[in-house]
N, C-alpha and C. Protein backbone atom coordinates (compact mmCIF):
# COMPACT_ATOMS: atom_id res chain seq x y z
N UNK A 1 19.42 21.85 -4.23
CA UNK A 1 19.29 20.45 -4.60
C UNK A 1 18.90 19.59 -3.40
N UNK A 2 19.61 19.99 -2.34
CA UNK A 2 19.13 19.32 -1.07
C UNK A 2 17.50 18.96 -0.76
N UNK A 3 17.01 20.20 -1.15
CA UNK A 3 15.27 20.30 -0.76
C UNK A 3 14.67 19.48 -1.55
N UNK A 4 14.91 19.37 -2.90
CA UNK A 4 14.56 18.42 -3.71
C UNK A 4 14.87 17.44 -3.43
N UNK A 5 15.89 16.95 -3.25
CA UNK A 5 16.19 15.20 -2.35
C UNK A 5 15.33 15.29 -1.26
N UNK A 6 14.65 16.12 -0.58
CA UNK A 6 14.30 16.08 0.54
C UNK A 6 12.74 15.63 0.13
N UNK A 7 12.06 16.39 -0.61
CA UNK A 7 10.67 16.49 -1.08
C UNK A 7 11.02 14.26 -1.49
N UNK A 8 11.79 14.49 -2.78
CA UNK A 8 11.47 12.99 -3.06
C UNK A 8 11.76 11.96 -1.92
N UNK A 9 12.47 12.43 -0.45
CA UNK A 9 12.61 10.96 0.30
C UNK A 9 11.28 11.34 1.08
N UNK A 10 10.53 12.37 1.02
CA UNK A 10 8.93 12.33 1.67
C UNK A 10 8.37 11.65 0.89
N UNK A 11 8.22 11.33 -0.24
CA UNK A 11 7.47 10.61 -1.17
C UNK A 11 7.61 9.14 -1.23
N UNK A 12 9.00 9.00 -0.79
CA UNK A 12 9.27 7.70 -0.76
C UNK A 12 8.48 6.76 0.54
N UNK A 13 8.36 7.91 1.36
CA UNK A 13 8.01 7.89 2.76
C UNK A 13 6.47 7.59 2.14
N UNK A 14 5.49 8.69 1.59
CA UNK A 14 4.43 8.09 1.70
C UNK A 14 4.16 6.79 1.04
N UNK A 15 5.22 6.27 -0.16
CA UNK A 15 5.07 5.28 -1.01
C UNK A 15 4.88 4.05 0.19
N UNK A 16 6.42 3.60 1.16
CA UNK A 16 6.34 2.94 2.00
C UNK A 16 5.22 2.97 3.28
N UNK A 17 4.72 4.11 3.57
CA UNK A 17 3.04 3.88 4.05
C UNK A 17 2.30 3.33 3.69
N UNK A 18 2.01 3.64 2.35
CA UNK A 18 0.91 3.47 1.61
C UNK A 18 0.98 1.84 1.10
N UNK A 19 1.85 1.40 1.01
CA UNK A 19 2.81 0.28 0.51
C UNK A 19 2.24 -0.75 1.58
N UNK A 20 2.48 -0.04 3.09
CA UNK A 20 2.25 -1.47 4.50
C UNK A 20 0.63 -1.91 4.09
N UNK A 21 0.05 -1.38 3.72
CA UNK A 21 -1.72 -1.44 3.08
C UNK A 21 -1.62 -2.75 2.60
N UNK A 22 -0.93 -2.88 1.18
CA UNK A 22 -1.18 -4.36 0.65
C UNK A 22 0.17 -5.20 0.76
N UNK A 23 1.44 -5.22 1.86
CA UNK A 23 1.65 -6.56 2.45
C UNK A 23 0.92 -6.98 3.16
N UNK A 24 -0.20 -7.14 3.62
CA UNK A 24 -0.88 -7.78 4.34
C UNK A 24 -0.10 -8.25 5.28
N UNK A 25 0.49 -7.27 6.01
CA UNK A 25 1.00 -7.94 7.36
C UNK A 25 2.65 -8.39 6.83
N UNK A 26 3.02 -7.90 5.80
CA UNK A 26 4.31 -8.46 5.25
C UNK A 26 4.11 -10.00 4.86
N UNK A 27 2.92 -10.29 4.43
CA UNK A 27 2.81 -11.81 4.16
C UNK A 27 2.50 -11.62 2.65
N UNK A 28 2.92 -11.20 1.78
CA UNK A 28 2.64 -11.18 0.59
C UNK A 28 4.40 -10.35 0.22
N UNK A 29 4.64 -11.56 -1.10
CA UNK A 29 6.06 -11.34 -1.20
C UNK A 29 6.12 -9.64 -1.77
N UNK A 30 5.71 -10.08 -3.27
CA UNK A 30 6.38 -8.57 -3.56
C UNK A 30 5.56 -6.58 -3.02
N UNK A 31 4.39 -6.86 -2.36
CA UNK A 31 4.45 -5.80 -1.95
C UNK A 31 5.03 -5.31 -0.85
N UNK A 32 5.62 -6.89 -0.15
CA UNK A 32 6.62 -6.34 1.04
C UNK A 32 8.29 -5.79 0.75
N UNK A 33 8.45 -6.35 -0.66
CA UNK A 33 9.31 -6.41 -1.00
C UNK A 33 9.65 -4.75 -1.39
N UNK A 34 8.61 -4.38 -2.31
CA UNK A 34 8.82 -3.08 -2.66
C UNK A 34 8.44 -1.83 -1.54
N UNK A 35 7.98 -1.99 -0.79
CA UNK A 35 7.54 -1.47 0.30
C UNK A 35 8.94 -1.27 1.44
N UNK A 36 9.63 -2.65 1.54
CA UNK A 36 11.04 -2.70 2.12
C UNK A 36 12.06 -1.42 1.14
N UNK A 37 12.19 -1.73 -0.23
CA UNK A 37 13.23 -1.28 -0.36
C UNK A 37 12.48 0.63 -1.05
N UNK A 38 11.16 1.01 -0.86
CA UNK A 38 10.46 2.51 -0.99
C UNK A 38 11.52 2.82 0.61
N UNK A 39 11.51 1.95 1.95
CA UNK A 39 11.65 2.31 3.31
C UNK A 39 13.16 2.56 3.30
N UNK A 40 14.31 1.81 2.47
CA UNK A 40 15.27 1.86 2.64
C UNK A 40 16.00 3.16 1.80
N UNK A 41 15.25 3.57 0.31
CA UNK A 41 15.96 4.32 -0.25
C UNK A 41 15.14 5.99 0.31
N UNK A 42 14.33 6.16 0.88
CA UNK A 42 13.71 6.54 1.66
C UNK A 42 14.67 7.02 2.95
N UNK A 43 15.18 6.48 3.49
CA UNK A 43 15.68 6.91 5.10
C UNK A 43 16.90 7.09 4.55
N UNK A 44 17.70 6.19 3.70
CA UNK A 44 18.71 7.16 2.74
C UNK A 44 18.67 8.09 2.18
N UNK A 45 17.91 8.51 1.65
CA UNK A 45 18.12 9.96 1.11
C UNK A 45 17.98 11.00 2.00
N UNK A 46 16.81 10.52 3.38
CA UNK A 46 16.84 11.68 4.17
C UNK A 46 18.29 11.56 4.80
N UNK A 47 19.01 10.49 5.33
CA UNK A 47 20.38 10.81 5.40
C UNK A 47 21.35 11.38 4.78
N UNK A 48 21.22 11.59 3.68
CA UNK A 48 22.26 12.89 2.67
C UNK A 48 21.54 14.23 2.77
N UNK A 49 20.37 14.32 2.94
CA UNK A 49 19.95 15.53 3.75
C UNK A 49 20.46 16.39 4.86
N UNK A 50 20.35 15.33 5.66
CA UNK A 50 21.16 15.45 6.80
C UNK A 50 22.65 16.51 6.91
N UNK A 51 23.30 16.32 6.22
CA UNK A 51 24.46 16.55 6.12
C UNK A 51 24.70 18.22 5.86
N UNK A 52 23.72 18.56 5.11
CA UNK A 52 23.59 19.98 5.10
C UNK A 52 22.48 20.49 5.29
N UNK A 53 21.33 20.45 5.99
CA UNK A 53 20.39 20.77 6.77
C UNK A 53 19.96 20.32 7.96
N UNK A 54 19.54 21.27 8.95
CA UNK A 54 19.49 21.04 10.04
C UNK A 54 18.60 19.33 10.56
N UNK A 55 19.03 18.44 11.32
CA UNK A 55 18.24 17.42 11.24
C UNK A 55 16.87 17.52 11.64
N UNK A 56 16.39 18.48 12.68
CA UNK A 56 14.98 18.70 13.16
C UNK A 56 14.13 18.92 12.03
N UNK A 57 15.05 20.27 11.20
CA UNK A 57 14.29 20.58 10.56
C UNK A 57 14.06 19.75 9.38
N UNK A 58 14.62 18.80 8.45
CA UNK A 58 14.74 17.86 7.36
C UNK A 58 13.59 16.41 8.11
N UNK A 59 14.08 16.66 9.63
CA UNK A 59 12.56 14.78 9.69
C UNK A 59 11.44 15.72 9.91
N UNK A 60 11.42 16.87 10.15
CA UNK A 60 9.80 17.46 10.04
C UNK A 60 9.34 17.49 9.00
N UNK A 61 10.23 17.57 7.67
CA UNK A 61 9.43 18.40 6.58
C UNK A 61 9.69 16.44 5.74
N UNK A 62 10.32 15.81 6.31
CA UNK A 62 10.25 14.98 5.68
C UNK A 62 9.22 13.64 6.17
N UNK A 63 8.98 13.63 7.92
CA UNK A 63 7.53 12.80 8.56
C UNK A 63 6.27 13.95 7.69
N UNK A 64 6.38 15.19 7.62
CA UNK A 64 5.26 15.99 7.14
C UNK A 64 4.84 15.56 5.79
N UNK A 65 5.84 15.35 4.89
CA UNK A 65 5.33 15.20 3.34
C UNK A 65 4.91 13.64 3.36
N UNK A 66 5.60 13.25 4.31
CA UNK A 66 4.70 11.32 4.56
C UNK A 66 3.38 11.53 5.04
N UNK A 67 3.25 12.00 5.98
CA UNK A 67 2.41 12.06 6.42
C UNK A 67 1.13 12.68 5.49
N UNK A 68 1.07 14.40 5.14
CA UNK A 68 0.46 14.22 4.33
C UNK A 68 -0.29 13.61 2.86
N UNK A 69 0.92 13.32 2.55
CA UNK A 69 0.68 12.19 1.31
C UNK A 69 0.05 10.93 1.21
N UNK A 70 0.16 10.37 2.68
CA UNK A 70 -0.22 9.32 3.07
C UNK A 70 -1.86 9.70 3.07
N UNK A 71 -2.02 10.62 4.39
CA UNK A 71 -3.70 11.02 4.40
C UNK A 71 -4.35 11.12 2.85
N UNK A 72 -3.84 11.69 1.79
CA UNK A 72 -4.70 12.37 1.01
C UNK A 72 -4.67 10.87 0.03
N UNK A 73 -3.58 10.05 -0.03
CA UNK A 73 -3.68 8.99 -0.83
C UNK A 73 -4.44 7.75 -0.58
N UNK A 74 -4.57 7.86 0.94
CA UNK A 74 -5.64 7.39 1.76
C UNK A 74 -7.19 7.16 1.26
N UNK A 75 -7.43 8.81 1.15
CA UNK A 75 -8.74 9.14 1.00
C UNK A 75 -9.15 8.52 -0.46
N UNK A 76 -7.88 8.66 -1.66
CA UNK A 76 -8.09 8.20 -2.95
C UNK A 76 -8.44 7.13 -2.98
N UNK A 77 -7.37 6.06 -2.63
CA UNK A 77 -7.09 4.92 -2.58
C UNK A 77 -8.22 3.58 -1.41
N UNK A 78 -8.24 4.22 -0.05
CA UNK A 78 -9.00 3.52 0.58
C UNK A 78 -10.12 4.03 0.80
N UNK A 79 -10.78 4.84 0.30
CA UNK A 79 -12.02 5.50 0.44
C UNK A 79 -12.19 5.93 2.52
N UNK A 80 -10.77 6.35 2.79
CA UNK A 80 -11.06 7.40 3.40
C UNK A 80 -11.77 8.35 4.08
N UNK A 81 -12.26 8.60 5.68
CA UNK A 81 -12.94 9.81 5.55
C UNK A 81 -12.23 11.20 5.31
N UNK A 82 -12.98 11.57 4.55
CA UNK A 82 -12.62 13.60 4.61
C UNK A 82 -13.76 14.38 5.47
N UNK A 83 -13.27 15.29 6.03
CA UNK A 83 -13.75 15.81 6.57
C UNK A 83 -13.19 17.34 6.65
N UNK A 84 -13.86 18.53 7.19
CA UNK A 84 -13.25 19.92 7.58
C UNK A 84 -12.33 19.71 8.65
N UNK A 85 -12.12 18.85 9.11
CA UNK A 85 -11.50 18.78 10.14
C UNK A 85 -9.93 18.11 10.08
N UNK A 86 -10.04 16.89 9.24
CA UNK A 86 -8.75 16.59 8.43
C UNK A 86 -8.15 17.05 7.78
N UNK A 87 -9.20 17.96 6.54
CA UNK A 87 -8.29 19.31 5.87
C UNK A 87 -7.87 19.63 6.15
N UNK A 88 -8.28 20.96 7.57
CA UNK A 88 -7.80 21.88 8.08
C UNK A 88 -6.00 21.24 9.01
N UNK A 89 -6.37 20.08 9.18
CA UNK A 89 -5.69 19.70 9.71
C UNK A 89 -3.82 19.41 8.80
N UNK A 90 -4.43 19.14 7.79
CA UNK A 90 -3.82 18.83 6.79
C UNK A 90 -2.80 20.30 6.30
N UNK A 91 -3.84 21.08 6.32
CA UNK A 91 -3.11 22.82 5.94
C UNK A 91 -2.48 22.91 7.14
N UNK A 92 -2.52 23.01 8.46
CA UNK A 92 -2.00 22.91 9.27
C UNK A 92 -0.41 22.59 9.27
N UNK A 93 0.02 21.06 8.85
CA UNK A 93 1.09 20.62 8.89
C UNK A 93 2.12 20.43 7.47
N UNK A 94 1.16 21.07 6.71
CA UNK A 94 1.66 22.24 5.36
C UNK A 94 2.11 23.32 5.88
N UNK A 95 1.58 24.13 6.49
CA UNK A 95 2.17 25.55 7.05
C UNK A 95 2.92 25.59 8.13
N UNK A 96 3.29 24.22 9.00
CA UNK A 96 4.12 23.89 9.66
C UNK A 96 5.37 24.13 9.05
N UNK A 97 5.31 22.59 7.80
CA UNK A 97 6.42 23.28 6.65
C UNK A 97 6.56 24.13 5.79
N UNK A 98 6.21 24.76 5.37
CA UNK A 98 6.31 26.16 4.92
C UNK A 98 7.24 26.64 5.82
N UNK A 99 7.36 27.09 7.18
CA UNK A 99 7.36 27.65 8.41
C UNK A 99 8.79 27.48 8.20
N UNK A 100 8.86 26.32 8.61
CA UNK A 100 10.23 25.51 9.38
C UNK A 100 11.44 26.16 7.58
N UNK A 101 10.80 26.00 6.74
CA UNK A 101 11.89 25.68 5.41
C UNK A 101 12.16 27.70 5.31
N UNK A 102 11.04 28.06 5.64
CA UNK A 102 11.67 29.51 5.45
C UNK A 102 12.44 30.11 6.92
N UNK A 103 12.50 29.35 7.59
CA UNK A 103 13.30 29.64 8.58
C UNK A 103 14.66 28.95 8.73
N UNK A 104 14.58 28.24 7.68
CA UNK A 104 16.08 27.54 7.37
C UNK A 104 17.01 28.68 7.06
């Protein structure tokens, strides 16, 4: 159950990325608003993570699923470059986690 809390506070993570896009600088009420509280329930959940998985290993796999989510929602959303080089890059810090969770 842990990993699963873990996967959804990465998501929350890319939500609040993806989210800083249209506060415009936090000057627009409600996308700062929802963007604030994607960040808060977000770093909470990776804190009940915490508790029974190692912490290195839970902010890797949990900056990783932001991170990627962010890039690829990027590319949807802001028209993005893609490239072989971002992919690869992308599988990269996928098989990072992969890595890290089977070595849990």
């Amino acid at each position: 159950m842990t990993w699963l809390i873990l996967v959804i506070a990465g998501l929350f993570e890319t939500a609040w990325a993806i989210g800083l896009k249209y506060t415009d600088g936090f000057s627009r009420f409600w996308p700062s608003f929802w963007t604030i509280v994607a960040m808060v329930i977000s770093v909470w959940l990776l804190g009940l993570c915490v508790k029974t998985l190692p912490v290195g290993t839970a902010y890797a796999i949990w900056v990783g699923i932001g991170a990627v989510g962010t890039v690829i929602l990027g590319i949807f959303l802001f028209n993005e470059p893609v490239s072989a080089l971002r992919i690869t890059s992308l599988l990269l810090i996928i098989a990072g986690m992969v890595g890290l969770k089977l070595a849990s």
